[in-house]
PDB file of N, CA and C in Angstrom:
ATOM      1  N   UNK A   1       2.100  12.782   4.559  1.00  0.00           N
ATOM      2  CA  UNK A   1       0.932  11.936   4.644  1.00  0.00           C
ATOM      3  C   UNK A   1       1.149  10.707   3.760  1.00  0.00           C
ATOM      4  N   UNK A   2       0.881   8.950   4.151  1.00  0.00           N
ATOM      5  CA  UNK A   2       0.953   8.195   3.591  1.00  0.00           C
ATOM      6  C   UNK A   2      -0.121   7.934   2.233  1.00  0.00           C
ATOM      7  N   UNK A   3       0.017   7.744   1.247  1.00  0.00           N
ATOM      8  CA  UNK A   3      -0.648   7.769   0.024  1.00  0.00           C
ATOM      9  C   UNK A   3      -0.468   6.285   0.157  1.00  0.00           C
ATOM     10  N   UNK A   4      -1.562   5.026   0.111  1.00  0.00           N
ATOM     11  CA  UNK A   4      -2.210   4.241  -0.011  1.00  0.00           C
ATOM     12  C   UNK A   4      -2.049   3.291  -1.160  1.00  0.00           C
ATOM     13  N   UNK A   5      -2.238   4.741  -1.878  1.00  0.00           N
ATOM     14  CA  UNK A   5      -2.781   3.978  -3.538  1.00  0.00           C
ATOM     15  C   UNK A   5      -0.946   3.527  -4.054  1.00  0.00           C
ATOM     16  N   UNK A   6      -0.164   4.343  -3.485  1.00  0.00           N
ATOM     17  CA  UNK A   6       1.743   3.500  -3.831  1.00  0.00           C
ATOM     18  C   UNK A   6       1.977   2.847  -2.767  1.00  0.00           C
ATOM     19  N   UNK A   7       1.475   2.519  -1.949  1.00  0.00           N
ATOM     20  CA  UNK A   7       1.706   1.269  -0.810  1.00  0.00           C
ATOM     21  C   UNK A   7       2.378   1.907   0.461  1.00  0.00           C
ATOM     22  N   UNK A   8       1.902   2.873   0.039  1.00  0.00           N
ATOM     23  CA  UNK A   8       2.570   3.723   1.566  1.00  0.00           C
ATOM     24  C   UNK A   8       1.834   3.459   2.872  1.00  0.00           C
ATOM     25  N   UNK A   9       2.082   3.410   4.105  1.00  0.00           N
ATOM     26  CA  UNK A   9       1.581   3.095   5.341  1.00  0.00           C
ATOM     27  C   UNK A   9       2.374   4.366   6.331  1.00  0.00           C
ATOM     28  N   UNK A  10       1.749   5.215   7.008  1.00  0.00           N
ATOM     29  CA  UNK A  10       2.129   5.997   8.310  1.00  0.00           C
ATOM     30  C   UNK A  10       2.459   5.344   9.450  1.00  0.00           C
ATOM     31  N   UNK A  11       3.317   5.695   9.940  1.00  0.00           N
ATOM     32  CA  UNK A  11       3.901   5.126  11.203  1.00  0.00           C
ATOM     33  C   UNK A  11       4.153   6.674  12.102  1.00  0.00           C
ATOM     34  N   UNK A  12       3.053   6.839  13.195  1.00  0.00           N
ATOM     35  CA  UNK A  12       3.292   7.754  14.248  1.00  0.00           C
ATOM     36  C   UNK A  12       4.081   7.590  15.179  1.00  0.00           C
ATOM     37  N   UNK A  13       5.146   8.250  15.496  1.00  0.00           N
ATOM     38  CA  UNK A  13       6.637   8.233  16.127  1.00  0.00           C
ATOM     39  C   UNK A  13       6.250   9.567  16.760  1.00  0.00           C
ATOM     40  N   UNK A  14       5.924   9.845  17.863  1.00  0.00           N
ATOM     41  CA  UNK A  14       5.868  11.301  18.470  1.00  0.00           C
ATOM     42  C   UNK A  14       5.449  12.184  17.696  1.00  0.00           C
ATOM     43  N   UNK A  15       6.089  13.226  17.173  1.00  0.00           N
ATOM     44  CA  UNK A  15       5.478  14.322  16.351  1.00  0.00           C
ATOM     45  C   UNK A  15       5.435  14.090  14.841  1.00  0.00           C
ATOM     46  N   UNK A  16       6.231  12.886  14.863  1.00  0.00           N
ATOM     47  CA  UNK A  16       7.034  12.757  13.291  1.00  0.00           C
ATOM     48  C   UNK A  16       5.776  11.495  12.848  1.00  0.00           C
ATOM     49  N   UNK A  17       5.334  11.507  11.566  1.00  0.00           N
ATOM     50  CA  UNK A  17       4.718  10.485  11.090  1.00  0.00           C
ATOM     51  C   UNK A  17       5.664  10.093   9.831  1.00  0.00           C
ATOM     52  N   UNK A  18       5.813   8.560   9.731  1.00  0.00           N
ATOM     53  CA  UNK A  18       7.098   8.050   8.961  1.00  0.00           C
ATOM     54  C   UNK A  18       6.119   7.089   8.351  1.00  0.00           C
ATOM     55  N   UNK A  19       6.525   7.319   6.480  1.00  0.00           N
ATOM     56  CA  UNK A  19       5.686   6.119   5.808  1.00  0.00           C
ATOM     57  C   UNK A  19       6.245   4.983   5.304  1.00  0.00           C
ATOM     58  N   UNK A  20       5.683   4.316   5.868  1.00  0.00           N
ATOM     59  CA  UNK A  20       6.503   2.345   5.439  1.00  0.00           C
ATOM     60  C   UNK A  20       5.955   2.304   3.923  1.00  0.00           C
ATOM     61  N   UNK A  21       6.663   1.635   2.843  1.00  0.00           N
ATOM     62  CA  UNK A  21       6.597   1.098   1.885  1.00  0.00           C
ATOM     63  C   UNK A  21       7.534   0.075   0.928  1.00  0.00           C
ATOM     64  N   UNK A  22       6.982  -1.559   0.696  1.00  0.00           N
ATOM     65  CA  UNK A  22       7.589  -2.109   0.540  1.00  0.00           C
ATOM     66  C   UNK A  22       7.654  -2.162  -0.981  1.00  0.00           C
ATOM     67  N   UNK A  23       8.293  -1.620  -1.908  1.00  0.00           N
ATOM     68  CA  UNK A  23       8.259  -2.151  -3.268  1.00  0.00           C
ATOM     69  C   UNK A  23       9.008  -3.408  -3.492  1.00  0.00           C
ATOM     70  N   UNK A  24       9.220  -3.515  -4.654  1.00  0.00           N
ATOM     71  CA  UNK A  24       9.838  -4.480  -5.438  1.00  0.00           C
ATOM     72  C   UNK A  24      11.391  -4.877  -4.720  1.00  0.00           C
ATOM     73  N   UNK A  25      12.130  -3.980  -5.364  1.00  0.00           N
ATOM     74  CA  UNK A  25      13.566  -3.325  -4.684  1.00  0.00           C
ATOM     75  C   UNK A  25      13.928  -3.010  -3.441  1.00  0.00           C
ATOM     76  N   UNK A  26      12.978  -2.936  -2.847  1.00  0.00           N
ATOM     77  CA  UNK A  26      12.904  -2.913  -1.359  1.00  0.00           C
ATOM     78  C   UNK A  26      13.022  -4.264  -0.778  1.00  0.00           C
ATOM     79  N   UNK A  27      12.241  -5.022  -1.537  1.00  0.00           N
ATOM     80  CA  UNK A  27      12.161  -6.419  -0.781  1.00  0.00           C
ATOM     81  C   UNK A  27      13.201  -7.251  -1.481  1.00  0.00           C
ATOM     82  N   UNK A  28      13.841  -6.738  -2.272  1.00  0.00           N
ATOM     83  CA  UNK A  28      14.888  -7.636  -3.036  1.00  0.00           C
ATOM     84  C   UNK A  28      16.036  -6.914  -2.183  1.00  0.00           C
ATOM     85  N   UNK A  29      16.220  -6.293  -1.802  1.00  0.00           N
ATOM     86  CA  UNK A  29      17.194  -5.773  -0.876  1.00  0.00           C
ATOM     87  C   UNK A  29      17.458  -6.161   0.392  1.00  0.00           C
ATOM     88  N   UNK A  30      15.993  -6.350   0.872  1.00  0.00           N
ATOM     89  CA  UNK A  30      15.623  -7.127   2.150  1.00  0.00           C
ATOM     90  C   UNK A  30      16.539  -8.539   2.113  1.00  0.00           C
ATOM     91  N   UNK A  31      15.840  -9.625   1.228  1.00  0.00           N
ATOM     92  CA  UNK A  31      16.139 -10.472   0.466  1.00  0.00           C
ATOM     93  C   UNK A  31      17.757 -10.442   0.830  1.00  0.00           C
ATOM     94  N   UNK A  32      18.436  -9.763   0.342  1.00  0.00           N
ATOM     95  CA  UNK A  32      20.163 -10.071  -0.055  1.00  0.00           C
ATOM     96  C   UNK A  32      20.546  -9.890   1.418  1.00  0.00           C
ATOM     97  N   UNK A  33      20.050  -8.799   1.904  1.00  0.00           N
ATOM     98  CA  UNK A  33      20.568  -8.249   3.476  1.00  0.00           C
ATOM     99  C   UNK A  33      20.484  -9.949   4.361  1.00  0.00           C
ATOM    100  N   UNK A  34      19.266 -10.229   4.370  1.00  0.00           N
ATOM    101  CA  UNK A  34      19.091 -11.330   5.348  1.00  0.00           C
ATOM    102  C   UNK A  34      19.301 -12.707   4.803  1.00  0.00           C
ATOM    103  N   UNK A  35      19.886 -12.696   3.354  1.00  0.00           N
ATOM    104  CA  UNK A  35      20.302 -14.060   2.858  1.00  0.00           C
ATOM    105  C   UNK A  35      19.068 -14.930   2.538  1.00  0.00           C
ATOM    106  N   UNK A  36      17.758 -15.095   2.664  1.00  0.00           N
ATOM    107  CA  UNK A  36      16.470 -15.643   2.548  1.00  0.00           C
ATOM    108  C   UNK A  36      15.458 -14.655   2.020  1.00  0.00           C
ATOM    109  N   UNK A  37      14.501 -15.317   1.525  1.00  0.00           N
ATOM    110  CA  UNK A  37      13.542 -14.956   0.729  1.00  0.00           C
ATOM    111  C   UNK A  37      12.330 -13.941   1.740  1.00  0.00           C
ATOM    112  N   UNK A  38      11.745 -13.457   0.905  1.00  0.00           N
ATOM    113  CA  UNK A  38      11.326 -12.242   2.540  1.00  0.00           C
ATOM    114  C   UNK A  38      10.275 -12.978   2.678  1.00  0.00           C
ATOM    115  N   UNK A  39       9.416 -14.002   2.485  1.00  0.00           N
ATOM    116  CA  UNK A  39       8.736 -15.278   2.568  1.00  0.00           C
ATOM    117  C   UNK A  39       8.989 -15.714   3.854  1.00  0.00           C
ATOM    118  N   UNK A  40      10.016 -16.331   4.176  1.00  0.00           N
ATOM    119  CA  UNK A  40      11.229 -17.026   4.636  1.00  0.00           C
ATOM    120  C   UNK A  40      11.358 -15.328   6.089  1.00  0.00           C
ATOM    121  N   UNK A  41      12.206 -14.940   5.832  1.00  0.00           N
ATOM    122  CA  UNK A  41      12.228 -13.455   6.812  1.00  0.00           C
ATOM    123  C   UNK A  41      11.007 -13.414   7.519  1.00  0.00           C
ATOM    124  N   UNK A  42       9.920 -13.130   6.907  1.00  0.00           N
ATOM    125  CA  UNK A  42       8.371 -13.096   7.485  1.00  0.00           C
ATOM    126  C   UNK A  42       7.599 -14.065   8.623  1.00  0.00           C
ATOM    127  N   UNK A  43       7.949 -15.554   8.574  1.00  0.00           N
ATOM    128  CA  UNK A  43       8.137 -16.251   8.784  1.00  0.00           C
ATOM    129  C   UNK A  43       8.537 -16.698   9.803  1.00  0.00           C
ATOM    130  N   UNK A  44       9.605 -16.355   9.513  1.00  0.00           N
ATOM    131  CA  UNK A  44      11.027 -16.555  11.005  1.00  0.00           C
ATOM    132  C   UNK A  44      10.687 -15.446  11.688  1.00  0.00           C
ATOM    133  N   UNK A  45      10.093 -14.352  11.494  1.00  0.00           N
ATOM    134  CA  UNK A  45       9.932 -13.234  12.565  1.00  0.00           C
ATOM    135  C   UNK A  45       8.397 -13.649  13.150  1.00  0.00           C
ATOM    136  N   UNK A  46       7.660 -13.757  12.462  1.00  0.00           N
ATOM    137  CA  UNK A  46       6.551 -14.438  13.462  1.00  0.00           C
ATOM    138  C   UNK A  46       6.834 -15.414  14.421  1.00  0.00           C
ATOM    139  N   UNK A  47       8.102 -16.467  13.730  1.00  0.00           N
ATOM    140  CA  UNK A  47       7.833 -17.833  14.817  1.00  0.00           C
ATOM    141  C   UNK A  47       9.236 -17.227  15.986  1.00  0.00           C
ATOM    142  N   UNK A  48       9.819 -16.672  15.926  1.00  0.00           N
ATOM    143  CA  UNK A  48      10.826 -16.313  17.063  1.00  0.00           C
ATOM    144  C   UNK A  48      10.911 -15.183  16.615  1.00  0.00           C
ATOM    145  N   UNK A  49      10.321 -13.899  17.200  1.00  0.00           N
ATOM    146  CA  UNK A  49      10.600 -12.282  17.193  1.00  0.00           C
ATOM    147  C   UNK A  49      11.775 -12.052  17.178  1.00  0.00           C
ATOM    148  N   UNK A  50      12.318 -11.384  16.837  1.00  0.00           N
ATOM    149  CA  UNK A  50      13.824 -10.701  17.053  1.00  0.00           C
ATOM    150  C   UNK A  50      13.472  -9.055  16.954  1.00  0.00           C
ATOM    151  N   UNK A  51      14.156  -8.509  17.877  1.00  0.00           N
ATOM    152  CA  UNK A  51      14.041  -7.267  18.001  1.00  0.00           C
ATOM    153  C   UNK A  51      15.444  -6.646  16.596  1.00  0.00           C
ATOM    154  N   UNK A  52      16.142  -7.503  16.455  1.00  0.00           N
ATOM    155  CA  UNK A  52      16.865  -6.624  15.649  1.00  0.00           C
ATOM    156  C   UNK A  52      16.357  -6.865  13.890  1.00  0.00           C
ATOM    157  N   UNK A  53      15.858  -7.941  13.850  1.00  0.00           N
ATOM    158  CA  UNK A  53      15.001  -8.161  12.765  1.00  0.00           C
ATOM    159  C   UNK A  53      13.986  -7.242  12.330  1.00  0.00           C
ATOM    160  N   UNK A  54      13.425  -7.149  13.648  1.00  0.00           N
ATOM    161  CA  UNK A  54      12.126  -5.714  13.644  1.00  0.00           C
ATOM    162  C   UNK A  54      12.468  -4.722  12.871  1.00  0.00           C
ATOM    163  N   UNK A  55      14.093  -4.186  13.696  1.00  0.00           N
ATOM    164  CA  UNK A  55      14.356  -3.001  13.128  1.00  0.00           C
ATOM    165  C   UNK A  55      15.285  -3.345  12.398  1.00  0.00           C
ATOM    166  N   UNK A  56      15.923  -3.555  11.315  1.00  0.00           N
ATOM    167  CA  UNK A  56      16.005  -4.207  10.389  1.00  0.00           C
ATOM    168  C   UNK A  56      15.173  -3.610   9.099  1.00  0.00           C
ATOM    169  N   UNK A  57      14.000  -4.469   9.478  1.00  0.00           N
ATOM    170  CA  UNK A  57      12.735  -4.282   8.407  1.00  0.00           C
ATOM    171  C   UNK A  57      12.291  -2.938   8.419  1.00  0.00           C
ATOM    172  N   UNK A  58      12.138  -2.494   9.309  1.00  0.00           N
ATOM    173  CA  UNK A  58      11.658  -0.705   9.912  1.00  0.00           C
ATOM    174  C   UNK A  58      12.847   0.019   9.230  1.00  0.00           C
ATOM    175  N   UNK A  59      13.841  -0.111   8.232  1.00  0.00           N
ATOM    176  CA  UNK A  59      15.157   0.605   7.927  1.00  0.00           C
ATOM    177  C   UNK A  59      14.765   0.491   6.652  1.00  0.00           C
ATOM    178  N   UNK A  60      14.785  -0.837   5.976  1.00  0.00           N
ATOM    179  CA  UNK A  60      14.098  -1.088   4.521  1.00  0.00           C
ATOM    180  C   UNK A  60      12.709  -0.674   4.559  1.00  0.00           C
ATOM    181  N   UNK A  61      11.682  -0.517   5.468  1.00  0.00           N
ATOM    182  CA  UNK A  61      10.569  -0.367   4.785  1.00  0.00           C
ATOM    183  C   UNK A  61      10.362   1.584   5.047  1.00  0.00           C
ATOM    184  N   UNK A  62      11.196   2.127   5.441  1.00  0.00           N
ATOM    185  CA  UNK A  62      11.614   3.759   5.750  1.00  0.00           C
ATOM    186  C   UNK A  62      12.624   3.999   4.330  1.00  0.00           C
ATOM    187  N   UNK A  63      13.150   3.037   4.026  1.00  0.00           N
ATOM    188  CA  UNK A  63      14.197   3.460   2.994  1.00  0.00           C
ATOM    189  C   UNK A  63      13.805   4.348   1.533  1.00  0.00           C
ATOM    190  N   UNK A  64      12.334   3.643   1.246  1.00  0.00           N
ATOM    191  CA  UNK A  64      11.725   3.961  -0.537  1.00  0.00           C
ATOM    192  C   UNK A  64      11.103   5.486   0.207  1.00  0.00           C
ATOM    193  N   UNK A  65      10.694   6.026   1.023  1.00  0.00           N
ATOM    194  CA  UNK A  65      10.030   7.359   0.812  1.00  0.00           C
ATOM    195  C   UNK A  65      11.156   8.233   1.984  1.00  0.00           C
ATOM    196  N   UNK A  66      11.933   7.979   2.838  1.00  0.00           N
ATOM    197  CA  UNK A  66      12.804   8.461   4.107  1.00  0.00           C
ATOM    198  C   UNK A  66      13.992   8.583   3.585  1.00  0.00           C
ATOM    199  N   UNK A  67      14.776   9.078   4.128  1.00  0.00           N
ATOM    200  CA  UNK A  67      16.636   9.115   3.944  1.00  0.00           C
ATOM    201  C   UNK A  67      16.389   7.760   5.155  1.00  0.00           C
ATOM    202  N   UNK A  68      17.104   6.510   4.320  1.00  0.00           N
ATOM    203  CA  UNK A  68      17.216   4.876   5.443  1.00  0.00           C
ATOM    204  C   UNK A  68      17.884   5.511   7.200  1.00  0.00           C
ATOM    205  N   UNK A  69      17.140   5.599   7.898  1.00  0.00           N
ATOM    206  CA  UNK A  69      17.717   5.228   9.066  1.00  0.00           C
ATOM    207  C   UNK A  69      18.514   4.545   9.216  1.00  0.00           C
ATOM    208  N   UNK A  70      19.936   5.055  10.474  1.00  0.00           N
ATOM    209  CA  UNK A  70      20.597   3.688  10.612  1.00  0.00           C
ATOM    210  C   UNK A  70      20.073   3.241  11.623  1.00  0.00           C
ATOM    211  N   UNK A  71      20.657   2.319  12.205  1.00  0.00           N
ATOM    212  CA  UNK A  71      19.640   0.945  13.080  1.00  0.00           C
ATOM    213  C   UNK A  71      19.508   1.671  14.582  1.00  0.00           C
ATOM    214  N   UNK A  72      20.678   3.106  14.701  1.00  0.00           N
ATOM    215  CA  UNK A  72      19.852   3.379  16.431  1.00  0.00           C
ATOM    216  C   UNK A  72      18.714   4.414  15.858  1.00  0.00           C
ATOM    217  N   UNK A  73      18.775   4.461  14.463  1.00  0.00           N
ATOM    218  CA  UNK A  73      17.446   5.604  14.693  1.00  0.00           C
ATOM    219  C   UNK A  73      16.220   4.822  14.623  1.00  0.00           C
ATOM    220  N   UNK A  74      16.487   3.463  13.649  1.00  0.00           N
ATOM    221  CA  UNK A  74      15.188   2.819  13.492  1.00  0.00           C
ATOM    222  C   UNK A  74      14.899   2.331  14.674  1.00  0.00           C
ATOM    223  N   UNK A  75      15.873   1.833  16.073  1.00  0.00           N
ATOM    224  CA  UNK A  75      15.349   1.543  17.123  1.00  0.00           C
ATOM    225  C   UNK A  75      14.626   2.665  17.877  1.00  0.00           C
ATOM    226  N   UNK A  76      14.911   3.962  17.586  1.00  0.00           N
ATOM    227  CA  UNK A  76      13.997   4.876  18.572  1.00  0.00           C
ATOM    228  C   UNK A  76      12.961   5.190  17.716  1.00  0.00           C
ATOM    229  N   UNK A  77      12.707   4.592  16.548  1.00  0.00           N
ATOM    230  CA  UNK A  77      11.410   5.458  15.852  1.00  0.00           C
ATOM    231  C   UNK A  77      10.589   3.826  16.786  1.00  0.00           C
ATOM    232  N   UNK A  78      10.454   2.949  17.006  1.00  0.00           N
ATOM    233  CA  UNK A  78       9.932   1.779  17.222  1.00  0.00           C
ATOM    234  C   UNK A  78      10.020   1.891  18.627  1.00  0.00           C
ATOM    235  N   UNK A  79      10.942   2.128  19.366  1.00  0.00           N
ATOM    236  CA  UNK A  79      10.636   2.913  20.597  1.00  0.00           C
ATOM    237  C   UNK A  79       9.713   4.087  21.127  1.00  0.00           C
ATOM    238  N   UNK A  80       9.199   4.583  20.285  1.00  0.00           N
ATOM    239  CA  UNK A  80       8.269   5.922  20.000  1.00  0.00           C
ATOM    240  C   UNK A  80       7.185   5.919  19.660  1.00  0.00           C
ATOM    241  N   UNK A  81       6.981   4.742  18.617  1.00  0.00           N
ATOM    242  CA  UNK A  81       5.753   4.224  18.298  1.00  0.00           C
ATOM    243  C   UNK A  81       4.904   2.930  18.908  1.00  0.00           C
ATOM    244  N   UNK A  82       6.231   2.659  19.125  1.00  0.00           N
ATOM    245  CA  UNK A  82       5.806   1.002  19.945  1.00  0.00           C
ATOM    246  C   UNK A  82       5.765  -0.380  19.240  1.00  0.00           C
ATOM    247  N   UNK A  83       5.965  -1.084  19.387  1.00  0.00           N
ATOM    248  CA  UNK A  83       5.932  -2.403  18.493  1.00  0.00           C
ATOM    249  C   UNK A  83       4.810  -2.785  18.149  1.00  0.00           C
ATOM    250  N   UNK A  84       3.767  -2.609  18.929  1.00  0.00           N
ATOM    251  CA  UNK A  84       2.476  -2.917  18.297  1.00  0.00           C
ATOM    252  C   UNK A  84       2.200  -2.476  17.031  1.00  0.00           C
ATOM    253  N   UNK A  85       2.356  -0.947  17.098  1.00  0.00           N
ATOM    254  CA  UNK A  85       2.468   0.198  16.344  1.00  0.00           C
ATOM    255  C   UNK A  85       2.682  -0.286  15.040  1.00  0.00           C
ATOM    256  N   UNK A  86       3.977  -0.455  15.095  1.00  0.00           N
ATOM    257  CA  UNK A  86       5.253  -0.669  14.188  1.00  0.00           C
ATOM    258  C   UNK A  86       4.926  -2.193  13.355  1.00  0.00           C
ATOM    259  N   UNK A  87       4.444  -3.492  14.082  1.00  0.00           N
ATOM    260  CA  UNK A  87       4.145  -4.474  13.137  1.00  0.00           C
ATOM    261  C   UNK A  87       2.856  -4.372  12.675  1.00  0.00           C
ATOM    262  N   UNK A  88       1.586  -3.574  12.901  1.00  0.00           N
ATOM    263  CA  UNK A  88       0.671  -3.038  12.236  1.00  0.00           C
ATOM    264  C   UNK A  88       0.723  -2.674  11.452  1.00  0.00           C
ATOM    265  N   UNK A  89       1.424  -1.136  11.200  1.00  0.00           N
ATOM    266  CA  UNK A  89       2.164  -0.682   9.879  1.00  0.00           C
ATOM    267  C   UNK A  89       2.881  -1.801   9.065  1.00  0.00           C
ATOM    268  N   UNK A  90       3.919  -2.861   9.794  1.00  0.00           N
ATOM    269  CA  UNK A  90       4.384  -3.554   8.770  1.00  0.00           C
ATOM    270  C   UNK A  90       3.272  -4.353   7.835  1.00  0.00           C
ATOM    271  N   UNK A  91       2.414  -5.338   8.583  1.00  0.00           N
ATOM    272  CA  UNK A  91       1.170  -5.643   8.292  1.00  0.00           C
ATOM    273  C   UNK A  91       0.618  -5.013   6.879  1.00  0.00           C
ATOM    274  N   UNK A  92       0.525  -4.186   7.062  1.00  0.00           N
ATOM    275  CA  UNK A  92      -0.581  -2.902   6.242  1.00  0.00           C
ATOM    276  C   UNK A  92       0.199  -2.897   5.075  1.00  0.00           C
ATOM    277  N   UNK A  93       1.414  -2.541   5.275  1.00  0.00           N
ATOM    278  CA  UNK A  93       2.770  -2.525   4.062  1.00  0.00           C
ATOM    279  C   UNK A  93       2.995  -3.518   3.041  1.00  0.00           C
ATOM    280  N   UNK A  94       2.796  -4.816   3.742  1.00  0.00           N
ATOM    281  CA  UNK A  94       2.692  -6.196   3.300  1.00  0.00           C
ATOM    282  C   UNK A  94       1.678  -6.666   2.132  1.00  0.00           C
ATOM    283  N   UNK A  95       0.023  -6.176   2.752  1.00  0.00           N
ATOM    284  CA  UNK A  95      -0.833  -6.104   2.154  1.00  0.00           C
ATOM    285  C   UNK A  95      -0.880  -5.565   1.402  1.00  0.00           C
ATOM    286  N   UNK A  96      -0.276  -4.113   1.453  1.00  0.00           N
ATOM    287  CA  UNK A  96      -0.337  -3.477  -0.227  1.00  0.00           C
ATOM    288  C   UNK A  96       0.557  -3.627  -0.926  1.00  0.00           C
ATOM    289  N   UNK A  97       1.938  -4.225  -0.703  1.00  0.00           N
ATOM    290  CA  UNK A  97       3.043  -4.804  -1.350  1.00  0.00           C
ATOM    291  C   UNK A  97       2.421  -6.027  -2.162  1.00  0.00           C
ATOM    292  N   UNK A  98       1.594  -6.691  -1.607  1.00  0.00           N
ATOM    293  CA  UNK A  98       0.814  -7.721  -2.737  1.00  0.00           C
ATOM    294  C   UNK A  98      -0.588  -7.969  -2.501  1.00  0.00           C
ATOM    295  N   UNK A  99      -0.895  -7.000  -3.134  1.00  0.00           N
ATOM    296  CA  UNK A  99      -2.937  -6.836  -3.254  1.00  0.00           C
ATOM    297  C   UNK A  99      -2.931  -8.080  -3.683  1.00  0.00           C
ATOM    298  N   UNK A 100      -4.339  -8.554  -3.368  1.00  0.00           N
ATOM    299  CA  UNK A 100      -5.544  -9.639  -4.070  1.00  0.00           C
ATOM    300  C   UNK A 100      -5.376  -9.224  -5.929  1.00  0.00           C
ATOM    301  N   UNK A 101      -5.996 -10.030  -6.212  1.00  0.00           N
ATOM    302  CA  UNK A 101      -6.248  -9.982  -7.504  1.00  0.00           C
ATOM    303  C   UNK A 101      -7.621  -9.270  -7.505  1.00  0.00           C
ATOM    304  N   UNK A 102      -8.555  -9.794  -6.351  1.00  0.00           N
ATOM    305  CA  UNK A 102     -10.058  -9.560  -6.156  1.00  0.00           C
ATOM    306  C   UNK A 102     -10.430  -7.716  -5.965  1.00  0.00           C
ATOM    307  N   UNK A 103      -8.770  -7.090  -5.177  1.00  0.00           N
ATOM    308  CA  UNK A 103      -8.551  -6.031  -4.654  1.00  0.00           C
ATOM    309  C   UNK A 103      -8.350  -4.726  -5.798  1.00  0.00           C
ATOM    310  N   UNK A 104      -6.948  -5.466  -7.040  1.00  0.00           N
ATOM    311  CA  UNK A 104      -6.544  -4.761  -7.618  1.00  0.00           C
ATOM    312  C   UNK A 104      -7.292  -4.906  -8.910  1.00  0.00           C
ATOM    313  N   UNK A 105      -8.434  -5.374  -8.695  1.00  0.00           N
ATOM    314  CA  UNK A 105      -9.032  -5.541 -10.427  1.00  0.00           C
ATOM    315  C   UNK A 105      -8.516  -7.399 -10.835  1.00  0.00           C
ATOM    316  N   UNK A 106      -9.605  -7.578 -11.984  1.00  0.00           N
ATOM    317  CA  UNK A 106      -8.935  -8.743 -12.274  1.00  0.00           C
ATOM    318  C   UNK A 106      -7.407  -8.963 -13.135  1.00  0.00           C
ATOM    319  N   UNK A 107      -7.535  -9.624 -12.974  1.00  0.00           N
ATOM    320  CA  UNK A 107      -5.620 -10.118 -13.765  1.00  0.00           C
ATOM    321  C   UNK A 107      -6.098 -10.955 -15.100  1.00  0.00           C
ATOM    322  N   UNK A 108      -5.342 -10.232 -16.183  1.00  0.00           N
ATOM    323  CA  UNK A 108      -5.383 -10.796 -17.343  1.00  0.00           C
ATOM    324  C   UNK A 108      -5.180 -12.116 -17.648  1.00  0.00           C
ATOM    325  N   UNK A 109      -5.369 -12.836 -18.224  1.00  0.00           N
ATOM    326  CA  UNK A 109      -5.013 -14.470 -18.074  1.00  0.00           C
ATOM    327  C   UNK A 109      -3.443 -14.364 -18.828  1.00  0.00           C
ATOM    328  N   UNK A 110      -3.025 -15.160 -18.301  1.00  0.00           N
ATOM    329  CA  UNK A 110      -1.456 -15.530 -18.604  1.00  0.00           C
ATOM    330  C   UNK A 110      -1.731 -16.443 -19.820  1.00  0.00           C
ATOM    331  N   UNK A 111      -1.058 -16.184 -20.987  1.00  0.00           N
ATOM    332  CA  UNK A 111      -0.924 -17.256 -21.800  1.00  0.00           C
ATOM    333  C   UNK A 111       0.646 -17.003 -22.485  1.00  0.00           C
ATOM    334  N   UNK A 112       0.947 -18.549 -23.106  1.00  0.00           N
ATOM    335  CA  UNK A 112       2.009 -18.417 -24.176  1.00  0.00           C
ATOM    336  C   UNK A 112       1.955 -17.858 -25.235  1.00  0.00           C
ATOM    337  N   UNK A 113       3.513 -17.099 -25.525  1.00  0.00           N
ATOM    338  CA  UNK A 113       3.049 -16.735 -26.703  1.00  0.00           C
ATOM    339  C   UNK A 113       5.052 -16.620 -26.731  1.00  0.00           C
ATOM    340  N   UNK A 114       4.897 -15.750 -27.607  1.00  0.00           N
ATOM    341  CA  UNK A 114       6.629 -15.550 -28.618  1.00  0.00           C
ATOM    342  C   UNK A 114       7.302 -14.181 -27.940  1.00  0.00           C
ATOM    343  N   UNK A 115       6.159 -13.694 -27.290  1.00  0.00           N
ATOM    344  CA  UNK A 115       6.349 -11.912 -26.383  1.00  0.00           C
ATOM    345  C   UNK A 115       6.145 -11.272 -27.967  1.00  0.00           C
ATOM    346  N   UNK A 116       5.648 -11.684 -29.198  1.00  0.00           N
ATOM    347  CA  UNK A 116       5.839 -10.484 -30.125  1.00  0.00           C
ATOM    348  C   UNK A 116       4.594 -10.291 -30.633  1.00  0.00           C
ATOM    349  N   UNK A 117       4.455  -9.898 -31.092  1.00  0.00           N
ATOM    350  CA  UNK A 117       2.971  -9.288 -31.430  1.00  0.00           C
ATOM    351  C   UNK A 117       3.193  -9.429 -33.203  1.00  0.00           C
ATOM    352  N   UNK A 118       2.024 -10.051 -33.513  1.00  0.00           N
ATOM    353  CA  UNK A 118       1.930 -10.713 -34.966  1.00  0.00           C
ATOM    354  C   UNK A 118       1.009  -9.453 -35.677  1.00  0.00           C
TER     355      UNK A 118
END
C-alpha cells in the first residue's frame, strides 16, 4: 500500500499495485540519466511525449520502494495500467516530491548567519 505521507503514489498494473516515489536521489539520478534538469525532462515530456521517456521515468520513480525494472518490464507495467494511469501517478509523485509551503506547514525564514550557533 502507497504511504502518502513519504511521497509514495500506487500505480494499479493488473493484480500488482506498484508505488511511484520521487525523492531527492531519485531525481538526481533522473537528472544524470537524461543529461538535463528534471525541470527541463518534465517539460520536454509534456511538449513532445515520448514513450520511452515515459518509461524511463516509470523505472526511476519504481526504483526508491521496487527492485528498478528494466525498461521491458517498465513497458508492460504501463501497458497494464495504461498511460493515463501511469502519468496520473506521475503527477501525484511530483506533487509530493515538492509540497507547497501552504501544504507542508510554514517554512522558517531563511536568514544569514555563520551556520554556528553563538
Amino acid at each position: 500500500m502507497a504511504n502518502q505521507q513519504k511521497g509514495e503514489v500506487g500505480l494499479k498494473a493488473g493484480d500488482v499495485t506498484y508505488r511511484f516515489r520521487l525523492t531527492t536521489n531519485v531525481l538526481c539520478e533522473m537528472e544524470d540519466h537524461f543529461g538535463k534538469t528534471f525541470n527541463e525532462v518534465m517539460a520536454e515530456l509534456g511538449e513532445k511525449p515520448s514513450m520511452k521517456g515515459m518509461r524511463e521515468i516509470v523505472r526511476f520513480a519504481l526504483s526508491e520502494n521496487e527492485p528498478a525494472p528494466d525498461a521491458k518490464k517498465a513497458g508492460e507495467i504501463i501497458d497494464e495500467a495504461g498511460s493515463i494511469a501511469v502519468t496520473e501517478a506521475l503527477k501525484k509523485a511530483i506533487k509530493l516530491a515538492f509540497p507547497d509551503a501552504k501544504e507542508g506547514g510554514e517554512n522558517p525564514p531563511v536568514t544569514a548567519g555563520t551556520g554556528k550557533t553563538s
